[in-house]
C-alpha atoms as a PDB file:
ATOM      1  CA  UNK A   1    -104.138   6.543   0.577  1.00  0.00           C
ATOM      2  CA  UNK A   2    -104.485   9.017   3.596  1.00  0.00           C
ATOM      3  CA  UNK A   3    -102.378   9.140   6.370  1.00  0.00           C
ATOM      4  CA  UNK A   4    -102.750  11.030   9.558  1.00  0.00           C
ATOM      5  CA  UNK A   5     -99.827  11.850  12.064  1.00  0.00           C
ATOM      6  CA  UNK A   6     -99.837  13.001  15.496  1.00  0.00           C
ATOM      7  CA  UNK A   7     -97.481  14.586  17.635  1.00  0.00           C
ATOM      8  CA  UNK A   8     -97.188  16.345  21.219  1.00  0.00           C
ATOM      9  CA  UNK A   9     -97.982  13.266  23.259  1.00  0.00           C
ATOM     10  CA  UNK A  10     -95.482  12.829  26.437  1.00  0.00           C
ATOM     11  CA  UNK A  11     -95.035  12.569  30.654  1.00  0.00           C
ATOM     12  CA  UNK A  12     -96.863  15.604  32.836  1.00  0.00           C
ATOM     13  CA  UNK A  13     -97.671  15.652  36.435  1.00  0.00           C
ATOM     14  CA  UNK A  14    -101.125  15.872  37.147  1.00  0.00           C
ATOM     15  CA  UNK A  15    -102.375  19.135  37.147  1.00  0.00           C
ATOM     16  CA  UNK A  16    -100.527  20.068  34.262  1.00  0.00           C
ATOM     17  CA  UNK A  17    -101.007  20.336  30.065  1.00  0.00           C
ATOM     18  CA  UNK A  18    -100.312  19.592  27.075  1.00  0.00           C
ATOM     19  CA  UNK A  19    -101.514  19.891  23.379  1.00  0.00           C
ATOM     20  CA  UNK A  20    -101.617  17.153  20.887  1.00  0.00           C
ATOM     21  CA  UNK A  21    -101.724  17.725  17.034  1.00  0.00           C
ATOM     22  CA  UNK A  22    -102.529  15.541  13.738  1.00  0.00           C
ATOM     23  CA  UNK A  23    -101.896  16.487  10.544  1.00  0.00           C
ATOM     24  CA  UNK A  24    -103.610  14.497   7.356  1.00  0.00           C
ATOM     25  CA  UNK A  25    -102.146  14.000   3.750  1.00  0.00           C
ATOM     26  CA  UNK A  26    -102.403  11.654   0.658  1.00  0.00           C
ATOM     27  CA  UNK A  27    -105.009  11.504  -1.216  1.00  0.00           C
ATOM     28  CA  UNK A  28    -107.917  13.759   0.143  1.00  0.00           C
ATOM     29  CA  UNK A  29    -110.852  15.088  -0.937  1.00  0.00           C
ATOM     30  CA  UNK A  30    -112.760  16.572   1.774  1.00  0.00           C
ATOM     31  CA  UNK A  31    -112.571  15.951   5.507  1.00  0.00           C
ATOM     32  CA  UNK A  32    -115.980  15.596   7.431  1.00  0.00           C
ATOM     33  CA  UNK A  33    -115.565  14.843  10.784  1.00  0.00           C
ATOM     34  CA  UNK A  34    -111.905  15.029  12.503  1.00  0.00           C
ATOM     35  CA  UNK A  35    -110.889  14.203  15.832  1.00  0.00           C
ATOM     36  CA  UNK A  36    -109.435  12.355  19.177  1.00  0.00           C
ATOM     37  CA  UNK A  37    -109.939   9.137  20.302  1.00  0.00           C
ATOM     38  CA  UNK A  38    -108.228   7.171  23.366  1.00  0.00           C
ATOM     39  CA  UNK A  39    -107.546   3.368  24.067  1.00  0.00           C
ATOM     40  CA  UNK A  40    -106.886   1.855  27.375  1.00  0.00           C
ATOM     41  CA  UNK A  41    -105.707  -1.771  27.622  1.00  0.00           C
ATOM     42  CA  UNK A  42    -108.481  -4.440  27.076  1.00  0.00           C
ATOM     43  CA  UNK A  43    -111.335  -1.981  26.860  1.00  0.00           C
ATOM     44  CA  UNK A  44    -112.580  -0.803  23.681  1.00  0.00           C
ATOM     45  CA  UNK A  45    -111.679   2.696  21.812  1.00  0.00           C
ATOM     46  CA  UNK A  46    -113.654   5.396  22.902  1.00  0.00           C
ATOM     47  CA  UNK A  47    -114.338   9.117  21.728  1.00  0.00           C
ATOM     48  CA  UNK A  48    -112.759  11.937  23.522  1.00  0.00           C
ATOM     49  CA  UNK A  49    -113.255  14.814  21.420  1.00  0.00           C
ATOM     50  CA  UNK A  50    -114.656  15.896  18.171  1.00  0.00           C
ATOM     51  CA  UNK A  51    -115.431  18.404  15.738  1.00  0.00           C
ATOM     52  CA  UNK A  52    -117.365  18.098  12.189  1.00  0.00           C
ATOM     53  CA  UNK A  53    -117.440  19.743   9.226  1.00  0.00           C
ATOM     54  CA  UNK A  54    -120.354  22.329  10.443  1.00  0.00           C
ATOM     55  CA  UNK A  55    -118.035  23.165  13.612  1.00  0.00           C
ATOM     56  CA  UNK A  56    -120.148  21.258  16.084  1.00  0.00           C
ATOM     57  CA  UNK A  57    -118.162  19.473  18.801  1.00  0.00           C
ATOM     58  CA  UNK A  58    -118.559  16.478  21.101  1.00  0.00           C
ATOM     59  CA  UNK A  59    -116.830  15.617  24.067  1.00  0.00           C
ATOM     60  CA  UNK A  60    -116.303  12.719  26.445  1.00  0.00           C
ATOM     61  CA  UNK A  61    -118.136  13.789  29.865  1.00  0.00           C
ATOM     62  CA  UNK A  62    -114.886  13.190  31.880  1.00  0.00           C
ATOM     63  CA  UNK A  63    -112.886  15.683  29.616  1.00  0.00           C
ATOM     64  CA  UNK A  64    -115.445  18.397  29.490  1.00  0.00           C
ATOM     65  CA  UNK A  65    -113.815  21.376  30.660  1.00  0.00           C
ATOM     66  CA  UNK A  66    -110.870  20.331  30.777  1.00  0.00           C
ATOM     67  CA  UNK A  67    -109.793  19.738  27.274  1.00  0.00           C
ATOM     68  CA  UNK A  68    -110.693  21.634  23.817  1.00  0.00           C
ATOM     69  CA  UNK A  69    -110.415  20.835  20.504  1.00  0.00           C
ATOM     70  CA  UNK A  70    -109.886  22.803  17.158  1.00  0.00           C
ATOM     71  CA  UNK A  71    -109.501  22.308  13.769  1.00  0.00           C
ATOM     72  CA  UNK A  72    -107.914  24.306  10.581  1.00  0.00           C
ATOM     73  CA  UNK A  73    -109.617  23.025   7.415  1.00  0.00           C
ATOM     74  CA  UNK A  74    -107.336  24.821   5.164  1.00  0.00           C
ATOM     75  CA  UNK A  75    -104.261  22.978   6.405  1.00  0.00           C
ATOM     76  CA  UNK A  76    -106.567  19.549   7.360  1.00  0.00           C
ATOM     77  CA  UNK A  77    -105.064  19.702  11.127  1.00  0.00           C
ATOM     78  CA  UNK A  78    -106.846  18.307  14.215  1.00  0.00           C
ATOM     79  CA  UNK A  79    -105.470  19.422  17.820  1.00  0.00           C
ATOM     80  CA  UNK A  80    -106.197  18.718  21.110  1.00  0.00           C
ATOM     81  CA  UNK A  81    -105.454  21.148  23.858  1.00  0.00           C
ATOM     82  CA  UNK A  82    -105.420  18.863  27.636  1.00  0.00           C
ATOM     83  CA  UNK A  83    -105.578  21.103  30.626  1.00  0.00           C
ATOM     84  CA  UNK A  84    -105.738  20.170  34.265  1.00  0.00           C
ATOM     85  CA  UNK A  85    -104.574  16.588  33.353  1.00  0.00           C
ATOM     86  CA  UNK A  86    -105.211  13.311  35.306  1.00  0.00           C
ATOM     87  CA  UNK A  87    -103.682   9.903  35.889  1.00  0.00           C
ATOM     88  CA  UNK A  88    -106.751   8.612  34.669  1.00  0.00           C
ATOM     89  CA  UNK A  89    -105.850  10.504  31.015  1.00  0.00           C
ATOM     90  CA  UNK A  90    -103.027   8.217  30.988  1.00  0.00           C
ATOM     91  CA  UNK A  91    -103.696   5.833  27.470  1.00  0.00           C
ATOM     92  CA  UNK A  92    -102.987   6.404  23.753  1.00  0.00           C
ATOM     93  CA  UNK A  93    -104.876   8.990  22.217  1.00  0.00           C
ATOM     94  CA  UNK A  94    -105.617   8.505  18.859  1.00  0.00           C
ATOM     95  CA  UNK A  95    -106.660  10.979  16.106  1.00  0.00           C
ATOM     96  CA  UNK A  96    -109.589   9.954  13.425  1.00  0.00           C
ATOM     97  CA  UNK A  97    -110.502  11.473  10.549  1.00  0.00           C
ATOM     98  CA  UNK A  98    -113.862  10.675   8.363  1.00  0.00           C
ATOM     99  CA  UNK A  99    -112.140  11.257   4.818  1.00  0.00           C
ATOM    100  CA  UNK A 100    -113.278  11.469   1.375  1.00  0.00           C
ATOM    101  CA  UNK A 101    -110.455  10.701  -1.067  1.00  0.00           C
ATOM    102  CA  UNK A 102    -109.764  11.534  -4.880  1.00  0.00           C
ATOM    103  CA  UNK A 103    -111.505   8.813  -5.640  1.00  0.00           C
ATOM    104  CA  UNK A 104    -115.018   9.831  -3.838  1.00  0.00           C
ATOM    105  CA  UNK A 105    -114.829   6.911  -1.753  1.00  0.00           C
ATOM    106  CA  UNK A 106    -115.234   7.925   1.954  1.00  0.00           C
ATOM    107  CA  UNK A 107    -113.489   5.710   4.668  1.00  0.00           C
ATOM    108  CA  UNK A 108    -112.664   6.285   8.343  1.00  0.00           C
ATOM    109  CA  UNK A 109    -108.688   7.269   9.027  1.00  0.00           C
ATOM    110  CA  UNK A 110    -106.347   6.370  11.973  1.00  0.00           C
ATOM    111  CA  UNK A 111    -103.276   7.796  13.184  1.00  0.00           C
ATOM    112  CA  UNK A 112    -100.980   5.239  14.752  1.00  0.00           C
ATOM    113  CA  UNK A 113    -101.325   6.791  17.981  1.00  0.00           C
ATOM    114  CA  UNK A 114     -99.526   8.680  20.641  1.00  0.00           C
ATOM    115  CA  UNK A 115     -98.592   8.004  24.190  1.00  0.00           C
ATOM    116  CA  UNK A 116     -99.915  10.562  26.873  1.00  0.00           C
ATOM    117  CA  UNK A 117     -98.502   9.896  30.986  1.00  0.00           C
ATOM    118  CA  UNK A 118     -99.955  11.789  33.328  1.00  0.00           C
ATOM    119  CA  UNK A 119     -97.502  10.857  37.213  1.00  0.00           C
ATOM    120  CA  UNK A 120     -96.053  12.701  39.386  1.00  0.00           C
END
């Protein structure tokens, strides 16, 4: 089993930052692709940011240049640095990675998910 847990989630004010992190463990093989996706009510999960194996990246057009993701492979971390934040950022973000485990099987991972609020 893998599990992946984020942290860093929270209120800003618009206009402001913050930086979200997810860490995976269990039974792991290799990683492939690692990343951030987001959830608003009644609408369907969509990609906000993220990075494969190679180091390529994909973004969400309404986050480009505004939020950056990176990755450490040696300690199988994911985080998401949020800048200039807006109340339409406000959802959970979740982080997802595309896992091979010790038993060469590969699956799709999901953290449980972490509140972001962006109000003044």
């Amino acid at each position: 089993q893998v599990e992946l847990v984020e942290s860093g989630g929270g209120l800003v004010q618009p206009g402001g930052s913050l930086r979200l992190s997810c860490a995976a463990s269990g039974s792991i093989f290799s990683i492939y692709a690692m990343g951030w996706y987001r959830q608003a009510p009644g609408k369907e999960r969509e990609l906000v940011a993220i990075m494969h194996s190679t180091g390529s990246t994909n973004y969400a057009d309404s986050v480009k240049g505004r939020y950056t993701i990176s990755r450490d492979n040696t300690k199988n971390t994911v985080a998401l640095q949020m800048n200039s934040l807006k109340p339409e950022d406000t959802t959970v973000y979740y982080c997802y990675a595309q896992v091979r485990d010790t038993s060469s099987r590969v699956h799709p991972s999901w953290g449980q998910g972490t509140q972001v609020t962006v109000s003044s």
